[in-house]
Protein backbone atom coordinates (compact mmCIF):
# COMPACT_ATOMS: atom_id res chain seq x y z
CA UNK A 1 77.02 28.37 104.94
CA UNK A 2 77.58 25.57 107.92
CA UNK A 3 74.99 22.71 108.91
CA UNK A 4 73.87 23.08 112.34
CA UNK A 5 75.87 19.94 112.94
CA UNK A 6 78.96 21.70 112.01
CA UNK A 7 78.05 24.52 113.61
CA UNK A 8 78.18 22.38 117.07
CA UNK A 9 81.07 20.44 116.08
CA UNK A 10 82.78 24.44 115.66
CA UNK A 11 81.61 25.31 118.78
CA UNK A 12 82.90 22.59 120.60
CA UNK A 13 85.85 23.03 119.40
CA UNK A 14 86.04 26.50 120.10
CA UNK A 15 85.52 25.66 123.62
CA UNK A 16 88.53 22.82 124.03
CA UNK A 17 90.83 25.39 122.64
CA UNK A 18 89.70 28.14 125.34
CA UNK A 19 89.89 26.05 128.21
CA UNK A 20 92.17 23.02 129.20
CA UNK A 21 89.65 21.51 131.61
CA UNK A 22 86.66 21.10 128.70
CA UNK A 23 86.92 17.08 127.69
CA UNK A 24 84.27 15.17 125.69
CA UNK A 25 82.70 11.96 127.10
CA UNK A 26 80.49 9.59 124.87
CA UNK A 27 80.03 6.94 122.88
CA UNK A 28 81.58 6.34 119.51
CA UNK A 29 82.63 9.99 119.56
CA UNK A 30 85.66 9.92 118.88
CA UNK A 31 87.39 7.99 116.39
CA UNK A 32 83.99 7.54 114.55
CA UNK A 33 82.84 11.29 115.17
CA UNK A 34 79.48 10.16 116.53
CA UNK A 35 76.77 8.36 114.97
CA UNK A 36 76.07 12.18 113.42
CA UNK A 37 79.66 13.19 113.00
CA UNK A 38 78.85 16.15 115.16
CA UNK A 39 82.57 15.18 116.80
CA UNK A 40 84.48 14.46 113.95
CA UNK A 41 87.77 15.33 113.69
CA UNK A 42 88.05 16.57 117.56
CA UNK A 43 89.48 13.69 118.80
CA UNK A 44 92.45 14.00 115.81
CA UNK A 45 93.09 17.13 116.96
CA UNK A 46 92.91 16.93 120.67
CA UNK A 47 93.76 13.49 121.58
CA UNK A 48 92.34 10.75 123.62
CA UNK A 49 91.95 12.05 127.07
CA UNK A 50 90.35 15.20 126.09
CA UNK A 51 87.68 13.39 123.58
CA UNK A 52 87.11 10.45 125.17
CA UNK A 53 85.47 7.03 123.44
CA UNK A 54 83.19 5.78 126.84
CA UNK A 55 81.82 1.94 127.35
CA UNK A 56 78.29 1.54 126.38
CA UNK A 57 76.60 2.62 129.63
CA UNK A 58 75.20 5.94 130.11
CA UNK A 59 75.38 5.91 133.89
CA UNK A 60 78.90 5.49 133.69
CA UNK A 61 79.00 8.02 131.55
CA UNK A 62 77.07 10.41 133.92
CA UNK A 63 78.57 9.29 137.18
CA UNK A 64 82.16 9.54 135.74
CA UNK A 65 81.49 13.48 134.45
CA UNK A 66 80.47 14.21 137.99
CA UNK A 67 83.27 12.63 139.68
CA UNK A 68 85.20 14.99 136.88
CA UNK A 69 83.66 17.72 137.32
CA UNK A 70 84.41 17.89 141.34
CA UNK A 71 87.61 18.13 140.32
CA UNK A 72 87.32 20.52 138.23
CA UNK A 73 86.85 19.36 135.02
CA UNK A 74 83.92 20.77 132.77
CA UNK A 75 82.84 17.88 131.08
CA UNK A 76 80.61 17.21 127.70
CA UNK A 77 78.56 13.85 127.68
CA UNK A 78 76.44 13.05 124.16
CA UNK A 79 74.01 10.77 124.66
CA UNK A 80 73.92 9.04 121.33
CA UNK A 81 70.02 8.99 121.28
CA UNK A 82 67.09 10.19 123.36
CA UNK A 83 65.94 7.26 124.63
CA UNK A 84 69.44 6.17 125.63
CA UNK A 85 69.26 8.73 128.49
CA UNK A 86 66.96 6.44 130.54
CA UNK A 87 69.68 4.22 132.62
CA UNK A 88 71.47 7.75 133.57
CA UNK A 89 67.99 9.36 134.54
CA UNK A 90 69.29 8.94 138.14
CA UNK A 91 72.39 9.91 137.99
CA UNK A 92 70.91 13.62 136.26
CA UNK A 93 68.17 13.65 138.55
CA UNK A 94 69.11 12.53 141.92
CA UNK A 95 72.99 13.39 141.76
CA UNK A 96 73.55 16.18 139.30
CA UNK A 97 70.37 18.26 139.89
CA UNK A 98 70.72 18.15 143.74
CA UNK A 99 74.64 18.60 144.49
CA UNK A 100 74.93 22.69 144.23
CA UNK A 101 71.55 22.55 146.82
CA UNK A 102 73.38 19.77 148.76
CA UNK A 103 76.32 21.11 149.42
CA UNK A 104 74.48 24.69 149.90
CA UNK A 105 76.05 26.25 146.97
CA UNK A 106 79.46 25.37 147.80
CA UNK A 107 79.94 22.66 144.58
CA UNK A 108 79.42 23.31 141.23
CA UNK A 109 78.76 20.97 138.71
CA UNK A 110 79.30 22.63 135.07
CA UNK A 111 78.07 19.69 133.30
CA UNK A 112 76.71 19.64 129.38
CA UNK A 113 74.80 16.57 128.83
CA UNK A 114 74.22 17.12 125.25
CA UNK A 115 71.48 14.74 123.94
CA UNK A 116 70.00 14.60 119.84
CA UNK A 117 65.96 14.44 120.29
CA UNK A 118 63.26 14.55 118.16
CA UNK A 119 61.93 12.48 115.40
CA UNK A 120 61.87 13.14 111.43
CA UNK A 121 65.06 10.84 110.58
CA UNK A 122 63.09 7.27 110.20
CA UNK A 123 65.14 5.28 112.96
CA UNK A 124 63.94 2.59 115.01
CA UNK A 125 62.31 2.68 119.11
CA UNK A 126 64.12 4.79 121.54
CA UNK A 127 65.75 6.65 118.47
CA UNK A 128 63.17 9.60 118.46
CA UNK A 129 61.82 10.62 121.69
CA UNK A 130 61.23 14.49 122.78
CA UNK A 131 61.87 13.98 126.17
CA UNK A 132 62.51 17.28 127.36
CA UNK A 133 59.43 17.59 130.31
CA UNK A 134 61.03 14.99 132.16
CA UNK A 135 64.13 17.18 132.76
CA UNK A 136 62.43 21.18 132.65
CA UNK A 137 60.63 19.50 135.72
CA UNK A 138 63.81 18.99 137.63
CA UNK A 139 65.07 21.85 139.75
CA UNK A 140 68.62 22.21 139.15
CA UNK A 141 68.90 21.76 135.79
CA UNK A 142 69.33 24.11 132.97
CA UNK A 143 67.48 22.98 129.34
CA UNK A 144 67.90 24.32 126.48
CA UNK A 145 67.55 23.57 122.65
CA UNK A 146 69.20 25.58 119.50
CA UNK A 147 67.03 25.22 116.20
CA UNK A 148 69.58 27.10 113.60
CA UNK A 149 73.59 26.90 112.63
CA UNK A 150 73.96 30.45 114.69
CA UNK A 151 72.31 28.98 117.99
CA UNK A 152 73.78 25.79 117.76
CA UNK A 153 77.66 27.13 117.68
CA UNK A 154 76.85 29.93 120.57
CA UNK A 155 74.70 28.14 122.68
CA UNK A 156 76.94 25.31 123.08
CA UNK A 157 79.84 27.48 124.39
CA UNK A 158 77.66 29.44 126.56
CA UNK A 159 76.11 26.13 127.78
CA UNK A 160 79.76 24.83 128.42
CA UNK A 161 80.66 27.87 129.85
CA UNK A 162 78.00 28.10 132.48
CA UNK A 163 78.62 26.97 136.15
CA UNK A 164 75.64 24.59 136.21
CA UNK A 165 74.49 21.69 134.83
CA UNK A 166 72.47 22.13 131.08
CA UNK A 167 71.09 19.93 129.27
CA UNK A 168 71.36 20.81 125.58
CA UNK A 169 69.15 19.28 123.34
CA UNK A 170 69.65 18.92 119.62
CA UNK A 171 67.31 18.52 116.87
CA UNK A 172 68.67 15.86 114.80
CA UNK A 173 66.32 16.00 112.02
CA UNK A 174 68.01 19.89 111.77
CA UNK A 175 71.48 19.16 111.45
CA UNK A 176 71.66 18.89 107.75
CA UNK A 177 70.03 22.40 107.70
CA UNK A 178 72.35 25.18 106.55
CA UNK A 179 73.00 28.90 107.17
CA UNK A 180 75.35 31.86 107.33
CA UNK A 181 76.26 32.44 111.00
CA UNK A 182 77.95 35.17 112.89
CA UNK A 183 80.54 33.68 114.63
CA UNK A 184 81.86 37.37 115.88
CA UNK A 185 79.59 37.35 119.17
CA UNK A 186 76.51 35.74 120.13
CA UNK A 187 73.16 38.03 119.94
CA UNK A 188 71.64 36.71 123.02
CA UNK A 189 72.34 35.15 125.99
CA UNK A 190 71.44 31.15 126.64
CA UNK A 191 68.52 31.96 128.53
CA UNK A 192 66.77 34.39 125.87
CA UNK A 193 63.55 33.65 123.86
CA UNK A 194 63.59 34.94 120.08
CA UNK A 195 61.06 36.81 118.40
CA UNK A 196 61.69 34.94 115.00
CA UNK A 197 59.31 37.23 112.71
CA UNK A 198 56.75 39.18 113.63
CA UNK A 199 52.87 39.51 113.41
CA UNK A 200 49.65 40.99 114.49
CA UNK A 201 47.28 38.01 114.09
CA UNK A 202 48.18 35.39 116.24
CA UNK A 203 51.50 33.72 117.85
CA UNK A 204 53.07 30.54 117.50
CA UNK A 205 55.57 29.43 120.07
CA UNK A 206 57.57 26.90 119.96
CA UNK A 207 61.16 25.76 120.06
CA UNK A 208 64.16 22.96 118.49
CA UNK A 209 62.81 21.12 115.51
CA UNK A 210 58.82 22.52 115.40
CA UNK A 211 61.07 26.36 114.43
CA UNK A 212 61.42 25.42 110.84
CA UNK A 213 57.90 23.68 110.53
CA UNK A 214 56.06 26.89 111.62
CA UNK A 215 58.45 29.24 109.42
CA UNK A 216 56.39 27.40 106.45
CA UNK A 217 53.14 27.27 108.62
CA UNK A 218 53.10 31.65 109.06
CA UNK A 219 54.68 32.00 105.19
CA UNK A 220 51.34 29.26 103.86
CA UNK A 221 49.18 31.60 106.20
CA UNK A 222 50.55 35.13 104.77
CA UNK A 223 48.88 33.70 101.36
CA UNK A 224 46.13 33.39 103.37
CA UNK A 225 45.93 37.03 104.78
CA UNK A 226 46.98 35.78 107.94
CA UNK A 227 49.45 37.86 109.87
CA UNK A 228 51.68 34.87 112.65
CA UNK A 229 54.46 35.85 114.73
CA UNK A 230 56.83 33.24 115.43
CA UNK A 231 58.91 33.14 118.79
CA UNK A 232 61.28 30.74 119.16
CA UNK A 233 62.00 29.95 123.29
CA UNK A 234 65.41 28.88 122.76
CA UNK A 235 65.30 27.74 127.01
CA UNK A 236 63.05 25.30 128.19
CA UNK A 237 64.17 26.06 131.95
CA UNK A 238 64.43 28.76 132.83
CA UNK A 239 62.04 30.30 130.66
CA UNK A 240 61.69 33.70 129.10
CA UNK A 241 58.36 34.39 128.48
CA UNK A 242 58.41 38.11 128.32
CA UNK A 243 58.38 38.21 124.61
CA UNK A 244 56.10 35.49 124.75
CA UNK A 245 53.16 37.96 127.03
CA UNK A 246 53.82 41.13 124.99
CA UNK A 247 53.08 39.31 122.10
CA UNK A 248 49.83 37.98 122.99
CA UNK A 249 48.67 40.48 124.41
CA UNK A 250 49.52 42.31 120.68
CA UNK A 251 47.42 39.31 118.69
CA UNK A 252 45.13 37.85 121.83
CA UNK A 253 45.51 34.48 120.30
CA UNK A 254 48.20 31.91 120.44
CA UNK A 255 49.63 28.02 119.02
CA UNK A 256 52.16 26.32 121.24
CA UNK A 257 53.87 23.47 118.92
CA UNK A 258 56.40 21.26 119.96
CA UNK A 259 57.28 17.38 119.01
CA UNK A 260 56.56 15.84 122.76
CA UNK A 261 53.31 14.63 123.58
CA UNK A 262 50.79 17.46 124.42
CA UNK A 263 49.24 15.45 127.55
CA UNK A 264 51.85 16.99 130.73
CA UNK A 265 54.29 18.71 128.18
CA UNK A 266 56.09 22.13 127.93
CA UNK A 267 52.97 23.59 126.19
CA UNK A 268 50.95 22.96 129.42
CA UNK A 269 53.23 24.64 131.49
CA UNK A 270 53.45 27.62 128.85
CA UNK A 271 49.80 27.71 128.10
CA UNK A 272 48.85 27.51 132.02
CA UNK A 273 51.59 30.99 132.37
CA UNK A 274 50.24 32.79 129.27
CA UNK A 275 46.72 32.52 130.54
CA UNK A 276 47.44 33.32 134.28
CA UNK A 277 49.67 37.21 132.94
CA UNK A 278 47.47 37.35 129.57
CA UNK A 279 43.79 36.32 130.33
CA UNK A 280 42.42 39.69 129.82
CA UNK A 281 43.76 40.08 126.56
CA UNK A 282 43.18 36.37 125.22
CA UNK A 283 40.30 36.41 122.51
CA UNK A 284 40.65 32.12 122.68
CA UNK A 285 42.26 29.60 124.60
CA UNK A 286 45.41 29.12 123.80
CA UNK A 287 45.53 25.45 121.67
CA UNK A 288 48.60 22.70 121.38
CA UNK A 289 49.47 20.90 119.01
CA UNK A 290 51.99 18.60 119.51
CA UNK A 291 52.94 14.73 119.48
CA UNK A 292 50.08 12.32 120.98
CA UNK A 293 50.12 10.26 124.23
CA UNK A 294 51.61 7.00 123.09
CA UNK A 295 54.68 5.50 122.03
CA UNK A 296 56.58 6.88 119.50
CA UNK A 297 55.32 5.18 116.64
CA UNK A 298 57.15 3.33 113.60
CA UNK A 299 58.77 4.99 111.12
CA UNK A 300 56.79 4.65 108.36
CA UNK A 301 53.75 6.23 109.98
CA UNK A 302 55.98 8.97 112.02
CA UNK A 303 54.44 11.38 109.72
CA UNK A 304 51.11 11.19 111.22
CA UNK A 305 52.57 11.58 114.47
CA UNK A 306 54.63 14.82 114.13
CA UNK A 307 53.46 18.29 114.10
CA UNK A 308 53.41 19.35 110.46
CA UNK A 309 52.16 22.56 108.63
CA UNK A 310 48.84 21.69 108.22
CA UNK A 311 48.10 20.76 111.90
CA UNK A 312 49.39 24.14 112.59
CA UNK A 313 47.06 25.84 110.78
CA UNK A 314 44.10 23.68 111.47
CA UNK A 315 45.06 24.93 114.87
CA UNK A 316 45.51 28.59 113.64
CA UNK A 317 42.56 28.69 112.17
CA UNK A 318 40.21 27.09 115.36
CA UNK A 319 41.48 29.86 116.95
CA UNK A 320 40.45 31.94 114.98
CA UNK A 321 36.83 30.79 115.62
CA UNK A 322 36.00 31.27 118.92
């Protein structure tokens, strides 16, 4: 079995071996192995200029790996936290996003910004932020987030391997989780949503660190005589909501859960899609539950904040109502 920050740390390497022009970009990642040790060791192995220990200053950071990347490079930026990303927003927004469009399709930019979100560890401000609406609304970029060992150590190579900018998000309170993977080939490809276990009562979608949380939330239910399928969306942008419309229109009712605040977040956007293909066979709205519209609170009240099996089924089970 292999944590799912081992399982990144495999895949990176995987990639540097493969290809000469992958390097690593961030801070404290190499000698230290990052604040999560999700590089340890690479820098050992593959030397300075290929896992490289950046200033403090994430728009260096950013504006460096595109300079790199026009020549050629495919570069890997970790942004230590979440709500470090904030001083390179322009540089992913107004530079990265835009450049294939800009220079009508003639430059690529094959850039991973890899980024740890989500809360559950304790830490102070800016340390657990789910800010992936900010970037799913910017054309140009590809999102995506991995939720177990086996997605983390694909995903990551096919992230590195595609020809346009992703931004990979990582739940941090998951990388301690363990599993067997299959590191023989990948069973889908980045893009792909993941039907997770099935059932015939009601859906629950969701994605990154909310996976695990409604695993426990459909097996409390099954005591319950409640039947939940659980699909897991993998990609935030583009989105692959096919499995997500056959299945409702199987149970008619559905849960969107995810860490972000609710107000303007990915479970708009999916809930405003599922009822626009699946009103017909909708028997009630579809419901959110998610993080709330304020700051990130302390960490000794985070647990109020986050999505957790019981708000799940509360949610479930108003569904059930109408």
């Amino acid at each position: 079995m292999i944590t799912l920050a081992k399982a990144i740390n495999a895949g990176l390497r995987k990639s540097l071996e493969k290809d000469s022009h992958v390097l690593l970009m961030g801070e404290d990642i190499g000698k230290l192995g990052g604040v999560f040790r999700v590089t340890e060791g690479l820098q050992a192995d593959f030397g300075t200029e290929r896992v490289v220990d950046t200033p403090l200053a994430e728009s260096g950071i950013l504006g460096t790996a595109i300079g790199l990347a026009l020549r050629g490079y495919r570069p890997v930026c970790e942004i230590q936290f979440d709500g470090f990303v904030y001083p390179a927003f322009d540089q992913i927004t107004s530079q990265l996003s835009k450049m294939h469009a800009r220079a009508l399709g003639k430059v690529n930019l094959p850039i991973v910004v890899r980024i740890p979100y989500g809360g559950g560890i304790g830490a102070v401000e800016h340390h657990s932020e789910s800010n992936e609406a900010y970037f799913a609304h910017t054309a140009g970029l590809r999102i995506v987030t991995c939720s177990n060992p086996e997605d983390a150590y694909w995903m990551i190579q096919q992230a590195i391997d595609s020809d346009d900018p992703v931004i990979f998000f990582e739940p941090k309170r998951r990388y301690w989780d363990k599993a067997d993977i299959n590191m023989e080939a990948p069973s889908l490809d980045l893009h792909s949503a993941k039907v997770l276990q099935e059932g015939t009562d009601l859906t629950l979608i969701t994605y990154g660190p909310s996976v695990r949380t409604c695993l426990e939330a459909r097996r409390v239910a099954e005591t319950e005589g409640k039947s939940l399928e659980v699909i897991d969306l993998r990609s935030l942008s583009p989105l692959d909501l096919e499995p997500v419309f056959a299945s409702i229109e199987k149970t008619g009712h559905g849960v969107i859960v995810h860490e972000a605040p609710t107000f303007l977040g990915m479970g708009a956007e999916l809930s405003a899609q599922i009822t626009q293909e699946c009103f017909y066979s909708l028997e009630a709205p579809i419901l959110r539950v998610g993080g709330y519209n304020v700051p990130y609170p302390p960490a000794r009240i985070e647990d109020h904040y986050l999505p957790d099996v019981d708000r799940i089924l509360d949610a479930v089970d108003r569904s059930f109502e109408f």
